[in-house]
C-alpha atoms as a PDB file:
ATOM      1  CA  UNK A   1     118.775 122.442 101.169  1.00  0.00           C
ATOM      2  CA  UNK A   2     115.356 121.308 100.725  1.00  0.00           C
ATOM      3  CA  UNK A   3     114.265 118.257 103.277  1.00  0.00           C
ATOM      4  CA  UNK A   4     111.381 116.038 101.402  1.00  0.00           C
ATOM      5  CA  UNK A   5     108.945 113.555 102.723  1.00  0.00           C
ATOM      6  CA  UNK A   6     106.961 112.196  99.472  1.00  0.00           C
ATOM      7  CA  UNK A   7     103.384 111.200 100.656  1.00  0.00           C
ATOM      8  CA  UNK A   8     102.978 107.800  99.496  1.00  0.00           C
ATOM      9  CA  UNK A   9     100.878 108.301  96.371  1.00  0.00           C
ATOM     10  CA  UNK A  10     104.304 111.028  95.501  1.00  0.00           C
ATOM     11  CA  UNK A  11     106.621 108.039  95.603  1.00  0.00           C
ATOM     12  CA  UNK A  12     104.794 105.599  93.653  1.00  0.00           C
ATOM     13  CA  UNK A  13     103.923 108.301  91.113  1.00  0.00           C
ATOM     14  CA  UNK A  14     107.872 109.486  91.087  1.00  0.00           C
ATOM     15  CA  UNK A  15     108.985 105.943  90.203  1.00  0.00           C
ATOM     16  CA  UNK A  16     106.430 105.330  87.641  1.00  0.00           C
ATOM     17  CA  UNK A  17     107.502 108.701  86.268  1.00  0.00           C
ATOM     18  CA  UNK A  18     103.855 109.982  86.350  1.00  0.00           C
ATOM     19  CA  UNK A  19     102.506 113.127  85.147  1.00  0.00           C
ATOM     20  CA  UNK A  20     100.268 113.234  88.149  1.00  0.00           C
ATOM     21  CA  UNK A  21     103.092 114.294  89.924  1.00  0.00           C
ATOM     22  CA  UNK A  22     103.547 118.151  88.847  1.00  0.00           C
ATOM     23  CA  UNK A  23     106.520 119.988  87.653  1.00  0.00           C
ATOM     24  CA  UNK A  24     107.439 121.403  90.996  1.00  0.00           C
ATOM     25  CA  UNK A  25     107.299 118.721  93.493  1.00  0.00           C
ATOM     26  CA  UNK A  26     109.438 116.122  90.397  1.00  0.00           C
ATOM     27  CA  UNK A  27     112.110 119.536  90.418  1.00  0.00           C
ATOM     28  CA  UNK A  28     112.226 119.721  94.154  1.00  0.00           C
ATOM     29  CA  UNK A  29     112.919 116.085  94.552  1.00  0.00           C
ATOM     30  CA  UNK A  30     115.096 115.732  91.581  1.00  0.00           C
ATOM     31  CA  UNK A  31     117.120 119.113  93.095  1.00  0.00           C
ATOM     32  CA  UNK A  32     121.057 117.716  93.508  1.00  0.00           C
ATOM     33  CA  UNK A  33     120.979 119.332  97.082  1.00  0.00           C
ATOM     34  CA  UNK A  34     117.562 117.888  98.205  1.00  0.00           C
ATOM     35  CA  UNK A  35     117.430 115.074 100.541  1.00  0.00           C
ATOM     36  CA  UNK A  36     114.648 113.365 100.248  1.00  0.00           C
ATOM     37  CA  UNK A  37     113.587 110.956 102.921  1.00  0.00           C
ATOM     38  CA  UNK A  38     111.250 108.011 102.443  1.00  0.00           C
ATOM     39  CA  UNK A  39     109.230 106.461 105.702  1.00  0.00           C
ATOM     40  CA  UNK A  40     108.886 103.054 106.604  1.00  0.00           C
ATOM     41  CA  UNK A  41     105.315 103.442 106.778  1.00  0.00           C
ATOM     42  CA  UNK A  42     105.257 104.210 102.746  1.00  0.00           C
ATOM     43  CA  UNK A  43     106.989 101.451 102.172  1.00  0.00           C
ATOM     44  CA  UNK A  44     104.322  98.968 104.571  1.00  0.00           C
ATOM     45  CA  UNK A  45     101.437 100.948 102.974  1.00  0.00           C
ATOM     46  CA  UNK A  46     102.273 100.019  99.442  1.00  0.00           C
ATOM     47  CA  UNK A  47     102.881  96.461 100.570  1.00  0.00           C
ATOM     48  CA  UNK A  48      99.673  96.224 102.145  1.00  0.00           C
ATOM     49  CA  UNK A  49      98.239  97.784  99.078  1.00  0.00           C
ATOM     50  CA  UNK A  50      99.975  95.730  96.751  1.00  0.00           C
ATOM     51  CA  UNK A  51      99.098  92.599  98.581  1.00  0.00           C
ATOM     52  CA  UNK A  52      95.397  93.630  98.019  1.00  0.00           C
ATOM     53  CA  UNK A  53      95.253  94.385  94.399  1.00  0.00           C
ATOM     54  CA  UNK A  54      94.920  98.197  94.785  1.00  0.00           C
ATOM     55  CA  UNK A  55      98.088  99.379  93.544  1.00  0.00           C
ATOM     56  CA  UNK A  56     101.229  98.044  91.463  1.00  0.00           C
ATOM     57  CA  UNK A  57     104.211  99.392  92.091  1.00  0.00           C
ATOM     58  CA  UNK A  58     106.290  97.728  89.460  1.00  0.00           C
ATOM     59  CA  UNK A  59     108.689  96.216  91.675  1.00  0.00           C
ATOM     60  CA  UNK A  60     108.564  93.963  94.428  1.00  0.00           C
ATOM     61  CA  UNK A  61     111.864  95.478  96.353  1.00  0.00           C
ATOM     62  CA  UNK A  62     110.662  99.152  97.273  1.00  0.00           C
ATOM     63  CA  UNK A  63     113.202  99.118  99.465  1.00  0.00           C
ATOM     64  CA  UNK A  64     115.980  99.102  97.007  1.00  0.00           C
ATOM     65  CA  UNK A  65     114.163 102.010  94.996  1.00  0.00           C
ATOM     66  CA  UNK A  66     115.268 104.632  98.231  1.00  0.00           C
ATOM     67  CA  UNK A  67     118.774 103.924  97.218  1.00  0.00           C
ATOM     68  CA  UNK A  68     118.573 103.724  93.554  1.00  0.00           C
ATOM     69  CA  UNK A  69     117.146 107.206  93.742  1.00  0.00           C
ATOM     70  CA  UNK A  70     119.445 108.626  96.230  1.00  0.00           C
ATOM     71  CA  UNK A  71     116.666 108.982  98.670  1.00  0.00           C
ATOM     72  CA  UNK A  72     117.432 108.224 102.682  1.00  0.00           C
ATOM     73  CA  UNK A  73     115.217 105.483 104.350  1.00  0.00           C
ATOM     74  CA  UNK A  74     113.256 107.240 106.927  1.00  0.00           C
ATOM     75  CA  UNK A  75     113.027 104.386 110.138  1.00  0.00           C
ATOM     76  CA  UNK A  76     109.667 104.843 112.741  1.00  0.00           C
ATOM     77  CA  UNK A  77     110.336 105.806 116.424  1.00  0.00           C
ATOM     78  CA  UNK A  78     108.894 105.483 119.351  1.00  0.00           C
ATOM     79  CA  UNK A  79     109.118 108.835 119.444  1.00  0.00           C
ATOM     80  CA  UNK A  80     107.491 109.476 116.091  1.00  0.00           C
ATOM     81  CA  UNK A  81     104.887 106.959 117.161  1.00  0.00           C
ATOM     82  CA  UNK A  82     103.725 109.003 120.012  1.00  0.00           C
ATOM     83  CA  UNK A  83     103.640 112.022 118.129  1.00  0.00           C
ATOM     84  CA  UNK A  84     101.496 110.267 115.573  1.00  0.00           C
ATOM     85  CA  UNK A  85      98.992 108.814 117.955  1.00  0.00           C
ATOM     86  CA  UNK A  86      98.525 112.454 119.777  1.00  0.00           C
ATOM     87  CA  UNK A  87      97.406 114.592 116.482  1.00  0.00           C
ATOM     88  CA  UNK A  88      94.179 115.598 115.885  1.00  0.00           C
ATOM     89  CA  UNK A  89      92.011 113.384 114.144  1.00  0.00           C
ATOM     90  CA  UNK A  90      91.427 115.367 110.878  1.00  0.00           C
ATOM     91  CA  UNK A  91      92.942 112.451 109.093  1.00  0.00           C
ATOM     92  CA  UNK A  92      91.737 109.270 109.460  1.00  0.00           C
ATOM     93  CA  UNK A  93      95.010 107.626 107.905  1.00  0.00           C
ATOM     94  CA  UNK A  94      97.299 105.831 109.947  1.00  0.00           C
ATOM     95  CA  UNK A  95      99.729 105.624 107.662  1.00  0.00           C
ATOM     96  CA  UNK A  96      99.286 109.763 106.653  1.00  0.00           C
ATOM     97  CA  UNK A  97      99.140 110.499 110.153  1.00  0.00           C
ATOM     98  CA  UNK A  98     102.444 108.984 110.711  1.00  0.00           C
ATOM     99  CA  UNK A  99     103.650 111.182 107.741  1.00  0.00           C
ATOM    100  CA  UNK A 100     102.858 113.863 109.283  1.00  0.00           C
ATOM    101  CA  UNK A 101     104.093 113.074 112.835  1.00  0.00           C
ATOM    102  CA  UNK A 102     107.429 112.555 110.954  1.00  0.00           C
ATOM    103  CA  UNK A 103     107.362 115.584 108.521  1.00  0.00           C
ATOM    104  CA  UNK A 104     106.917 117.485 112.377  1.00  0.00           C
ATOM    105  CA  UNK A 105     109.465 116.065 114.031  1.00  0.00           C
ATOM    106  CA  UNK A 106     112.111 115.618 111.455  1.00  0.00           C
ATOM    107  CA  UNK A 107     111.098 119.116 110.075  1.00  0.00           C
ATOM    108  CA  UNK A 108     110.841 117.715 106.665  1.00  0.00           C
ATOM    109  CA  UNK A 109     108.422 119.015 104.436  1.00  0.00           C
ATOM    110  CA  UNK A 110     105.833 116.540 102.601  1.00  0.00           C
ATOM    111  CA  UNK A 111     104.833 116.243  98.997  1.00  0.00           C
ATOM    112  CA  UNK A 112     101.415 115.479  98.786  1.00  0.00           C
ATOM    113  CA  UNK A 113      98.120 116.067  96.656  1.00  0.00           C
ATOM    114  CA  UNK A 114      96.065 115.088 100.325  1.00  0.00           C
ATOM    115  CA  UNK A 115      94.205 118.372 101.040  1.00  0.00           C
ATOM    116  CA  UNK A 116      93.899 116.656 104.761  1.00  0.00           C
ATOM    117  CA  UNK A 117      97.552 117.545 105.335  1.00  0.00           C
ATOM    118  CA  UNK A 118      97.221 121.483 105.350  1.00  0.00           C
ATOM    119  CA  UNK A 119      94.835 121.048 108.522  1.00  0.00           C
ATOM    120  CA  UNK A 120      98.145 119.779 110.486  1.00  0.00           C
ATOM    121  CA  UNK A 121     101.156 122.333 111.011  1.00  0.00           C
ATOM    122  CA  UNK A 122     103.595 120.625 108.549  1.00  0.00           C
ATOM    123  CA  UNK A 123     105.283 122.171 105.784  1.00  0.00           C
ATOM    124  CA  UNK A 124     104.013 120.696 102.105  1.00  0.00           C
ATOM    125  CA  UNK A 125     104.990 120.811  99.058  1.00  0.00           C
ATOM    126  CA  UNK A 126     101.417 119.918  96.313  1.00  0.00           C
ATOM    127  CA  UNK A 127     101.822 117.937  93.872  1.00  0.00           C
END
């Protein structure tokens, strides 16, 4: 069973049914047997982003999209927080970082397009 993190850029792309997202990550995350985990922080970075003009995400309840899809809402930790502030600064993304702190931890691997991420040891899937 495959254990998914989308990056946020993957989710927003996967509900807007984007062809930016390629053939293999939209397979892996469509997969029956996946489980496919969606962070708080994607969720808050979108907000903040929407609030600002910078992206549209079609809907204003995000949250209810991790159901709809069958995706599990992925909460922060203390313990994810930690992790998070400890990597190595290669990415300057709070939000990423926390990704990746999670995608560690959780051993999840993340679909991304963010050629930051392969600096960190996480497992991704490219879109």
């Amino acid at each position: 069973m495959r254990r998914l993190l989308p990056d946020t850029h993957a989710f927003l792309w996967w509900l807007s049914d984007s062809r930016r997202l390629k053939r293999d990550a939209r397979t892996a995350i469509s997969e029956t047997s996946a489980l496919v985990h969606v962070s708080a922080a994607t969720i808050w970075e979108i907000a903040i982003k929407t609030r600002l003009g910078k992206v549209n995400p079609g809907t204003k309840h995000l949250d209810q999209e991790i159901a709809a899809n069958q995706f599990s809402e992925l909460a922060i930790s203390a313990r994810h927080a930690l992790a998070a502030g400890n990597l190595p600064l290669y990415h300057d993304d709070p939000f990423d970082r926390m990704l990746i702190a999670q995608a560690q931890l959780e051993d999840l691997t993340i679909v991304t397009h963010d050629e930051t991420f392969g600096q960190y040891k996480v497992a991704v899937l490219w879109t």
